[in-house]
N, C-alpha and C. Protein backbone atom coordinates (compact mmCIF):
# COMPACT_ATOMS: atom_id res chain seq x y z
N UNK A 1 0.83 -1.20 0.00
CA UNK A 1 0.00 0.00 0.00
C UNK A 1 0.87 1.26 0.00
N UNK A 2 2.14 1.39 0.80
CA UNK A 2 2.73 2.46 0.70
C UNK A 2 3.68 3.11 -0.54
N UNK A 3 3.74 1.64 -1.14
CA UNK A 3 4.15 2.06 -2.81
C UNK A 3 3.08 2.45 -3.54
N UNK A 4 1.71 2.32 -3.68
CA UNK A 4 0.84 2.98 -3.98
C UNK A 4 0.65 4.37 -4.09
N UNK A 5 1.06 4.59 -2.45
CA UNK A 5 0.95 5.61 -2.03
C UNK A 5 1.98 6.86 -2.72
N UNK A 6 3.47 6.04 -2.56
CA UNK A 6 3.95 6.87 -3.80
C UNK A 6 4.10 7.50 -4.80
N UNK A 7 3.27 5.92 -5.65
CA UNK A 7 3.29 6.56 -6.72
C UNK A 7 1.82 7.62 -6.81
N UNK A 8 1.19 7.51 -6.24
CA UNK A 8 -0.23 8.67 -6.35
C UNK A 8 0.50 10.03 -5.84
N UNK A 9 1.48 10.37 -5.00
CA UNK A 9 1.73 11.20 -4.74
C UNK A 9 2.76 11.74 -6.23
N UNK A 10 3.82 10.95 -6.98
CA UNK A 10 4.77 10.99 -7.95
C UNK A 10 3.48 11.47 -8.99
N UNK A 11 2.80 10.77 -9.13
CA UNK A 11 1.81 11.20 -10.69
C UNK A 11 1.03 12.55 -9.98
N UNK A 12 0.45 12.85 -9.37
CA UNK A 12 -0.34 13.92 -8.81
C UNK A 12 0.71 14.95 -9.15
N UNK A 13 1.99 15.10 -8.53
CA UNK A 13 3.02 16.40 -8.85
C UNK A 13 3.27 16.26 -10.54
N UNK A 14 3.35 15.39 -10.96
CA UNK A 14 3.87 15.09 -12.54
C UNK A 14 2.81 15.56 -13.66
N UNK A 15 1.50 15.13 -13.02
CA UNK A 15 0.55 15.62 -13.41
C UNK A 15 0.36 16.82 -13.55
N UNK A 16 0.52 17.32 -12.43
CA UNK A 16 -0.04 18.41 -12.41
C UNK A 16 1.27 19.76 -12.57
N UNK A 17 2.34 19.74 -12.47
CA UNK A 17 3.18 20.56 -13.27
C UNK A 17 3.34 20.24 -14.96
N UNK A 18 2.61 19.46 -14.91
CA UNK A 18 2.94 18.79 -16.52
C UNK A 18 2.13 18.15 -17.51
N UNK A 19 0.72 19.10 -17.06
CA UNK A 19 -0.27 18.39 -17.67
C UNK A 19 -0.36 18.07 -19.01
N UNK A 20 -0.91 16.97 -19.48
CA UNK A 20 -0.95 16.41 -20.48
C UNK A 20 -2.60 16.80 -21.52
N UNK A 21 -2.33 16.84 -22.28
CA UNK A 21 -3.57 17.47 -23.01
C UNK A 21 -4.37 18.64 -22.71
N UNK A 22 -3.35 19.63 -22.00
CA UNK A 22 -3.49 21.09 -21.46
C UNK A 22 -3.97 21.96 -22.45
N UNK A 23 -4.72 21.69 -23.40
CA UNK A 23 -5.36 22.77 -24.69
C UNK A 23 -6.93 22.47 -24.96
N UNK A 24 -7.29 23.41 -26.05
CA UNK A 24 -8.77 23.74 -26.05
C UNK A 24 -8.79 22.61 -27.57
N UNK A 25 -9.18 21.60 -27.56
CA UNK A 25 -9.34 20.96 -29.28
C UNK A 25 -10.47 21.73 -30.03
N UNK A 26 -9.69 22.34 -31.42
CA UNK A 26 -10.70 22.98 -31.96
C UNK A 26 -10.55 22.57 -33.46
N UNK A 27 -11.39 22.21 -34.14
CA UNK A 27 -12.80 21.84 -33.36
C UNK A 27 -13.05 20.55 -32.56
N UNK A 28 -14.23 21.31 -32.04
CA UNK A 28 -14.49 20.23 -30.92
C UNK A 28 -15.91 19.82 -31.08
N UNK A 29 -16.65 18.67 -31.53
CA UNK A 29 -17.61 18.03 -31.43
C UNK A 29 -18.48 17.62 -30.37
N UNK A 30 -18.00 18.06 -28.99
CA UNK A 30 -18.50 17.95 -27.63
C UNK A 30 -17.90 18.57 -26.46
N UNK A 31 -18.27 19.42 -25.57
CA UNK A 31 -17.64 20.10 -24.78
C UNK A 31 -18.61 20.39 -23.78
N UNK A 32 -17.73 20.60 -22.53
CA UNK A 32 -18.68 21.17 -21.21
C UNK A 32 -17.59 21.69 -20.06
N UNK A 33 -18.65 22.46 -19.26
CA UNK A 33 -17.55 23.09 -18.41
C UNK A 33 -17.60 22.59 -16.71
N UNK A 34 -16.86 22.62 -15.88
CA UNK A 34 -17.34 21.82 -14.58
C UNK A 34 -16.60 22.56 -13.64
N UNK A 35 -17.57 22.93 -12.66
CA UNK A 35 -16.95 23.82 -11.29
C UNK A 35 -17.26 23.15 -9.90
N UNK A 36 -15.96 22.78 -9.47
CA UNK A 36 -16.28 22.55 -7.74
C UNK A 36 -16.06 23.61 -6.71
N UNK A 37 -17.05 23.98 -6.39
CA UNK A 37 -17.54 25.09 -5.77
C UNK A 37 -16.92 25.46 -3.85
N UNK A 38 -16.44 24.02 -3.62
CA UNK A 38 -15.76 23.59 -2.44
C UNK A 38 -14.55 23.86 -2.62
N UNK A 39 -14.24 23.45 -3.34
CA UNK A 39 -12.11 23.73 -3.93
C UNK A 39 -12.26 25.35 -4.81
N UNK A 40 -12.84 25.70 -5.69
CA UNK A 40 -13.14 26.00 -6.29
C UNK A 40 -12.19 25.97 -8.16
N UNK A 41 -12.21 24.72 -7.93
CA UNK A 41 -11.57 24.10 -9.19
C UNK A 41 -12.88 24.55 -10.41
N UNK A 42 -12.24 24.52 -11.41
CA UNK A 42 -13.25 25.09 -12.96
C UNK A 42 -12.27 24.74 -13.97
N UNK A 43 -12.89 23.61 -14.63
CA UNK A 43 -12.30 22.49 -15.87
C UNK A 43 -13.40 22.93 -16.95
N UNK A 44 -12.96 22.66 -18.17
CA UNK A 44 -13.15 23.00 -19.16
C UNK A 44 -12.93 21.28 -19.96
N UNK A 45 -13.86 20.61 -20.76
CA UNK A 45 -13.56 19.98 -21.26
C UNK A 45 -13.96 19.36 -22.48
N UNK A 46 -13.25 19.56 -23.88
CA UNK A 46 -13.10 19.56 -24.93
C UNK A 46 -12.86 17.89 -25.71
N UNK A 47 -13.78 17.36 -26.62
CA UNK A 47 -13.68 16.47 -27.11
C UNK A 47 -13.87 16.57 -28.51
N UNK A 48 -13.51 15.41 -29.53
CA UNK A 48 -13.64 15.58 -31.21
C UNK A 48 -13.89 13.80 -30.72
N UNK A 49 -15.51 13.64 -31.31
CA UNK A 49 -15.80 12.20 -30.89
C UNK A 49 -16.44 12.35 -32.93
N UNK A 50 -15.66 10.81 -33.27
CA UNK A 50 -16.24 10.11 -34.80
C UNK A 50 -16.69 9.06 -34.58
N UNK A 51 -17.63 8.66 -35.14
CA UNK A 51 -17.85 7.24 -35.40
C UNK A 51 -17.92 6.41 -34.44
N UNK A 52 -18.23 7.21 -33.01
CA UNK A 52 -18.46 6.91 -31.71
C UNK A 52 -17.20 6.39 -30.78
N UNK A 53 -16.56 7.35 -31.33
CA UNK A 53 -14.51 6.82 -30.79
C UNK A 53 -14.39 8.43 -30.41
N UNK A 54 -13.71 8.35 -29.24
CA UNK A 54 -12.87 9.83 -28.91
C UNK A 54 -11.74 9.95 -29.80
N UNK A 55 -11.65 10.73 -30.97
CA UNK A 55 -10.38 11.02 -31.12
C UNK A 55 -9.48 11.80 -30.79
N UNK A 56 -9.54 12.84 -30.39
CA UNK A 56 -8.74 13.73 -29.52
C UNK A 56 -9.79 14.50 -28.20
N UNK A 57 -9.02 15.02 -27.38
CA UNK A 57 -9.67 15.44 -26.02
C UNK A 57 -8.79 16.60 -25.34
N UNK A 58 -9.09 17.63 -24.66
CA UNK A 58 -8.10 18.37 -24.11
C UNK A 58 -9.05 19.11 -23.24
N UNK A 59 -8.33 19.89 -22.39
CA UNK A 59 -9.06 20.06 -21.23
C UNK A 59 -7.93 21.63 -20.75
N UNK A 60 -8.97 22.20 -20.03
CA UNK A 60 -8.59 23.83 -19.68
C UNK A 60 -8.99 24.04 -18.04
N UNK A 61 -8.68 24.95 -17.56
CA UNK A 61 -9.04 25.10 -16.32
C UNK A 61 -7.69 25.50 -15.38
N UNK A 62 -8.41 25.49 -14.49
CA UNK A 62 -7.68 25.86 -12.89
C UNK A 62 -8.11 25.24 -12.19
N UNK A 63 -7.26 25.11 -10.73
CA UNK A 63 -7.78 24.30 -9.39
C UNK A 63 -6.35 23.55 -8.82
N UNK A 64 -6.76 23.03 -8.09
CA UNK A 64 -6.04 22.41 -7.24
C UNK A 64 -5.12 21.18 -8.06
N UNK A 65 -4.01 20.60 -7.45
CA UNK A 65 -3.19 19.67 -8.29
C UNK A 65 -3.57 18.37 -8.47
N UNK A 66 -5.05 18.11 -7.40
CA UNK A 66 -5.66 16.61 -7.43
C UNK A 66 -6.58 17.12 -8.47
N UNK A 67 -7.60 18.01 -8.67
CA UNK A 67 -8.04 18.45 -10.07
C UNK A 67 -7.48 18.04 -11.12
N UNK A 68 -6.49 18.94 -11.19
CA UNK A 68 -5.45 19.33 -12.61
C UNK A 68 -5.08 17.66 -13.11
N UNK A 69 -4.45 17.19 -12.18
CA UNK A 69 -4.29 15.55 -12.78
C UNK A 69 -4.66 14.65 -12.79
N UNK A 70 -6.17 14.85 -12.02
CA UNK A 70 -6.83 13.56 -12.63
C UNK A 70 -7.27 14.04 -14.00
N UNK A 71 -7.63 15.40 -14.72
CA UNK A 71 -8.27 15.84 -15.51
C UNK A 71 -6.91 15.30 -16.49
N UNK A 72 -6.07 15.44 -16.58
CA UNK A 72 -4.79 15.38 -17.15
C UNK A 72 -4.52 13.78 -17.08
N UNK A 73 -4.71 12.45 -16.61
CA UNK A 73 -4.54 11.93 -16.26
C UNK A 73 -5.63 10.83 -17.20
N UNK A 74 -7.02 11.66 -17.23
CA UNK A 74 -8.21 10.86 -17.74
C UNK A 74 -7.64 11.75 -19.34
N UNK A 75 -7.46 12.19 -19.56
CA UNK A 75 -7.58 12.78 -20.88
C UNK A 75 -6.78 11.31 -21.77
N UNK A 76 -5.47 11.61 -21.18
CA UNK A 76 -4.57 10.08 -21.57
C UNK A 76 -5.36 9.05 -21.70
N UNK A 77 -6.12 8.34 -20.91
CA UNK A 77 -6.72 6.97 -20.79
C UNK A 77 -7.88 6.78 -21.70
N UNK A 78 -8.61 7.96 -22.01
CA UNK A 78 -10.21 8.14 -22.89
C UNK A 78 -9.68 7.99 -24.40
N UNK A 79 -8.37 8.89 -24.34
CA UNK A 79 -8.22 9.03 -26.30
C UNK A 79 -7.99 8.06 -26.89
N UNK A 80 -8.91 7.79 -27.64
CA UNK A 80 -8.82 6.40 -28.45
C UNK A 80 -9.72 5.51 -28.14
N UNK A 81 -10.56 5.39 -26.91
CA UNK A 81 -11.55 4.88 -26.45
C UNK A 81 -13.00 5.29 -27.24
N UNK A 82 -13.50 4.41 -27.25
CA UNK A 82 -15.24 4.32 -28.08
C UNK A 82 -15.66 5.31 -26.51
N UNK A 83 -16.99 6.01 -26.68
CA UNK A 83 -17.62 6.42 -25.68
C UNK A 83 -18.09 5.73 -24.85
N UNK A 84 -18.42 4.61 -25.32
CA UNK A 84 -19.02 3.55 -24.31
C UNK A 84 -17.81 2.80 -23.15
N UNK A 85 -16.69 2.82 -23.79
CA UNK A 85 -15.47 2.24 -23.19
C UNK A 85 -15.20 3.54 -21.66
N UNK A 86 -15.48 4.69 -22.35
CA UNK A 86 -15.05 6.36 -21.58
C UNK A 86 -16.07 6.39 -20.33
N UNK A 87 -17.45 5.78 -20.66
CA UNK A 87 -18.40 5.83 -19.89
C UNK A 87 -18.03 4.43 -18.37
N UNK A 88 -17.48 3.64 -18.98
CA UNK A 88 -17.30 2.61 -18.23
C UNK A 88 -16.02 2.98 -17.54
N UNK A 89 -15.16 3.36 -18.08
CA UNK A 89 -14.17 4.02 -17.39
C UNK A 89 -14.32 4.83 -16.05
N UNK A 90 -15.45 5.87 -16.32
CA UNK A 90 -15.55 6.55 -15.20
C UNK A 90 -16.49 5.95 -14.43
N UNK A 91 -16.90 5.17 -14.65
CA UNK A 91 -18.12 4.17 -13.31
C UNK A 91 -16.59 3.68 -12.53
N UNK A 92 -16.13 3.30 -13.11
CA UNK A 92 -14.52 2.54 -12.58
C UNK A 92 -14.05 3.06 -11.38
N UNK A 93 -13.53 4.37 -12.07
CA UNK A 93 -13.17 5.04 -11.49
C UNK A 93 -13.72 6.05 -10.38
N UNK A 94 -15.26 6.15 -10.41
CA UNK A 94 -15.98 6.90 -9.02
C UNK A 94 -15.84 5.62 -7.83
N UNK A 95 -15.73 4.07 -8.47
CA UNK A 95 -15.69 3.30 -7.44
C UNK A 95 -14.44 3.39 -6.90
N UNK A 96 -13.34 3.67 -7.32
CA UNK A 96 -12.07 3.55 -7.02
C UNK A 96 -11.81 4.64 -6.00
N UNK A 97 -12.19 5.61 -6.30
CA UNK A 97 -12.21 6.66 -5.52
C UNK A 97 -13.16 6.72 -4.25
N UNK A 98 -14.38 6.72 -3.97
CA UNK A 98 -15.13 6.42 -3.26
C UNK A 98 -15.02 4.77 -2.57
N UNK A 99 -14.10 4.00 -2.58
CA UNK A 99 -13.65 2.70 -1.86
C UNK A 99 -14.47 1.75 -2.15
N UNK A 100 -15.46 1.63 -3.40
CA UNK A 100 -16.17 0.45 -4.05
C UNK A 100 -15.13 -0.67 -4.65
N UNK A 101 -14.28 -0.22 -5.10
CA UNK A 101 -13.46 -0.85 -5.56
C UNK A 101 -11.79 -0.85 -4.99
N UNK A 102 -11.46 -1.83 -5.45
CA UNK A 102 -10.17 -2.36 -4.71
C UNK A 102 -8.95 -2.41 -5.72
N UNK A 103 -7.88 -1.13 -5.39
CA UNK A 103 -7.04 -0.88 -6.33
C UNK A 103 -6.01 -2.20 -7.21
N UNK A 104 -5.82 -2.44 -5.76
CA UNK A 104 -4.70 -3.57 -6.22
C UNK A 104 -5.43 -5.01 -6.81
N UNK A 105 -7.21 -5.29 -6.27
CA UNK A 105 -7.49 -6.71 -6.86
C UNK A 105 -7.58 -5.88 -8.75
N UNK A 106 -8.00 -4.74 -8.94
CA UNK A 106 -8.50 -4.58 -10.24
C UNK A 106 -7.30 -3.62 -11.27
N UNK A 107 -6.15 -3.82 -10.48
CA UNK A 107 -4.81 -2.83 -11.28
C UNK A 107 -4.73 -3.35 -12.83
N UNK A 108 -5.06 -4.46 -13.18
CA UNK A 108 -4.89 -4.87 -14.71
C UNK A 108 -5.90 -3.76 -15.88
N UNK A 109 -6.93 -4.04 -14.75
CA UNK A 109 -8.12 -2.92 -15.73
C UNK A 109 -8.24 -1.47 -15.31
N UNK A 110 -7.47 -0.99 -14.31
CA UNK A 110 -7.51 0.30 -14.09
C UNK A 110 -6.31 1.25 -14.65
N UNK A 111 -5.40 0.35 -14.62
CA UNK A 111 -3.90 0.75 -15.30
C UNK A 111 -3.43 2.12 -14.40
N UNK A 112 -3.45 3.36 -15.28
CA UNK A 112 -2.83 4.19 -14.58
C UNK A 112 -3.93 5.10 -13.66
N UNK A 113 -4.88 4.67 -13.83
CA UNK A 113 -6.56 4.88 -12.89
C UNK A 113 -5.82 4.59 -11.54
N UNK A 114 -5.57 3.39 -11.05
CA UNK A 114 -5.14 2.66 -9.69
C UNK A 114 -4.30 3.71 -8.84
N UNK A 115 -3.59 4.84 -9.64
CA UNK A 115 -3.05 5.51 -8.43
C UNK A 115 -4.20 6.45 -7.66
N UNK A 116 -5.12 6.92 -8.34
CA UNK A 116 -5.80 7.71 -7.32
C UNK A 116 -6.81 6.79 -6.16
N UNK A 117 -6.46 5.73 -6.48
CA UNK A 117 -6.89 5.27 -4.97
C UNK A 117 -7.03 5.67 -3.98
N UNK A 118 -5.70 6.84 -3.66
CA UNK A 118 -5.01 7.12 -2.73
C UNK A 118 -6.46 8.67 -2.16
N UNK A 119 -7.06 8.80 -3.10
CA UNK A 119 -7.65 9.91 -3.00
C UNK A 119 -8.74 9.71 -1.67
N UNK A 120 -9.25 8.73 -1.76
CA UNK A 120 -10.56 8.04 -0.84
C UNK A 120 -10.12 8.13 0.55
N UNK A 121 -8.46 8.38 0.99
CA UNK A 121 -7.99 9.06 2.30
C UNK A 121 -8.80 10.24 2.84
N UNK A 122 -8.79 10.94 1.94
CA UNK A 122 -8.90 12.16 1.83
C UNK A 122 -10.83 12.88 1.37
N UNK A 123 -11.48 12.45 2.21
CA UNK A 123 -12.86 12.27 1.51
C UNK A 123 -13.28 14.15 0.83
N UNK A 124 -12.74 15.13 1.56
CA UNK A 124 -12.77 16.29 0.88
C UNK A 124 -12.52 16.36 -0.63
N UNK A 125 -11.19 15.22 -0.96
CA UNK A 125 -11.01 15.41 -1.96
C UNK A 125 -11.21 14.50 -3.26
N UNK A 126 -12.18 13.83 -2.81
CA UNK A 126 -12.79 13.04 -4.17
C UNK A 126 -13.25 13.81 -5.10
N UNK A 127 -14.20 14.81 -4.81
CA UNK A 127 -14.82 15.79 -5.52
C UNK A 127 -13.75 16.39 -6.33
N UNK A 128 -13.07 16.89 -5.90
CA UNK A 128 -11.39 17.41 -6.68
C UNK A 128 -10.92 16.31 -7.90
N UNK A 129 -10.95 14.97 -7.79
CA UNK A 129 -10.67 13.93 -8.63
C UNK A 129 -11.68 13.62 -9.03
N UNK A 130 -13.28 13.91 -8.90
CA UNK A 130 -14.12 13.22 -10.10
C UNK A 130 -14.68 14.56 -10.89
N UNK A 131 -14.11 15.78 -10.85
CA UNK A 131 -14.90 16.74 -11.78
C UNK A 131 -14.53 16.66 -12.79
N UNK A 132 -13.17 16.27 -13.30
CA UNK A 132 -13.06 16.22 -14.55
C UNK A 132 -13.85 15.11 -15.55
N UNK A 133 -14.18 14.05 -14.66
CA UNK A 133 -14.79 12.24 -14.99
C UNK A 133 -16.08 13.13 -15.27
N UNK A 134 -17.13 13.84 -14.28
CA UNK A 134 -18.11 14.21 -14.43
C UNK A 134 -18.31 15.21 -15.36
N UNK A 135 -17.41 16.18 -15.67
CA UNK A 135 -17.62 16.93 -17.05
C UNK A 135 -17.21 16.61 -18.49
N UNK A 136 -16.56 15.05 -18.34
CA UNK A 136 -16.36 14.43 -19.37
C UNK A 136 -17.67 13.86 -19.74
N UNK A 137 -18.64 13.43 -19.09
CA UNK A 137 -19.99 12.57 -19.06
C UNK A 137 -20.84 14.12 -19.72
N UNK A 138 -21.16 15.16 -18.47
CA UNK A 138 -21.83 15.87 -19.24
C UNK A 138 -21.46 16.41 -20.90
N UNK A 139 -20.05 16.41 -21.38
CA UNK A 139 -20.32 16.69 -22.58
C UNK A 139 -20.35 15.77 -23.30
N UNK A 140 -20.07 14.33 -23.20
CA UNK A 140 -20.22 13.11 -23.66
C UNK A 140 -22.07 13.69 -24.19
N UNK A 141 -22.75 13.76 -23.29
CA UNK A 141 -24.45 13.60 -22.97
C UNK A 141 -24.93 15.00 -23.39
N UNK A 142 -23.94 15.66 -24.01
CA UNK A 142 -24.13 17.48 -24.49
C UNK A 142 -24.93 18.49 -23.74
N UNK A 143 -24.78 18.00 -22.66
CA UNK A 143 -25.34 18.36 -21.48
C UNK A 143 -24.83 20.19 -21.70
N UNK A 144 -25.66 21.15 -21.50
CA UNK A 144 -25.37 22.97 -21.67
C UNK A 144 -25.10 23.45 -20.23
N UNK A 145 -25.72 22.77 -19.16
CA UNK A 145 -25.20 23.39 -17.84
C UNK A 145 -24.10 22.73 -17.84
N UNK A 146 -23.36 24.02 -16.41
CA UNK A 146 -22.43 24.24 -15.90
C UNK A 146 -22.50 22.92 -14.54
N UNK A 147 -21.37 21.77 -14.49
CA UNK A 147 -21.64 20.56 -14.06
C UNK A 147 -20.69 21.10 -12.17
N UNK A 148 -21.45 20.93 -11.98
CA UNK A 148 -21.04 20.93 -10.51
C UNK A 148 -20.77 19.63 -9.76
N UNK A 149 -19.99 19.85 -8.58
CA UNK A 149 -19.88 18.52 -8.20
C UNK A 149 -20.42 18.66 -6.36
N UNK A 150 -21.41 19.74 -6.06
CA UNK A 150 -22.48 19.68 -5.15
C UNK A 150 -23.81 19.10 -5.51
C-alpha cells in the first residue's frame, strides 16, 4: 500500500506541473464546463468524438493539483476509447475513488486509474478527482449546464 501511495503522490506532482492534453481541441464536437464550488476548481472539457470513438480530447481550467491531474490523467486513458469504453471508465473510477473498488485486486483494468486510490484518504477530496470524470460525461451527454460537483 505504501508504494501505492507513492506513486499517487509521484503522478499527482507530474501531473499536475505537466499536464498532459493542457489545450482547447478545436474543433471540438463535444464540450462542457465543470466547477467545484468547495475547492473552487473550474475544468473546461473539450472532445472531437467520430464514429463513436474519442479522437482527440483536451481540457482547460484551474484548481487544485488533485483536479489538474486527474483531468490530465483521464484525458490520456479516454483518447482512443469508443464512448461507451469512456463511460465505463468513469463508473470505474468513481468506485475507485469512493472505496467500491479495490485498487490492487483490479490494477490490470484500471492501469494508470489505480493511483488515485489514494484519494478516498482524503474524503474532501474526491470531488477534486471526479470533476473532470463528471464533465467528461456531461459533454459526452451534451449536457449545456455548468456541471457541478455539489
Amino acid at each position: 500500500m505504501e508504494d501505492l501511495r507513492d506513486l499517487y503522490q509521484e503522478v499527482i506532482l507530474d501531473h499536475n506541473k505537466n499536464p498532459k492534453n493542457f489545450r482547447k481541441v478545436d474543433p471540438s464536437s463535444h464540450s462542457s464546463e465543470g466547477y467545484n464550488p468547495l475547492c473552487g476548481d473550474r475544468i473546461n472539457v473539450y472532445l472531437q468524438v467520430k464514429d463513436d470513438k474519442i479522437q482527440d480530447v483536451g481540457f482547460e481550467g484551474s484548481g487544485c493539483a488533485i483536479s489538474k491531474a486527474a483531468a490530465s490523467v483521464m484525458t490520456t486513458v479516454i483518447k482512443g476509447k469508443s464512448v461507451e469504453e469512456a463511460r465505463t471508465l468513469f463508473k470505474k473510477f468513481q468506485k475507485l475513488i469512493t472505496g467500491e473498488m479495490d485498487a490492487f485486486e483490479h490494477m490490470a483494468e484500471l492501469g494508470k486509474l489505480a493511483v488515485f486510490a489514494g484519494v478516498r484518504e482524503f474524503p474532501v477530496r474526491v470531488k477534486c478527482a471526479a470533476l473532470a470524470w463528471h464533465t467528461l460525461i456531461a459533454a459526452l451527454e451534451k449536457e449545456n449546464e455548468v456541471v457541478s460537483t455539489e
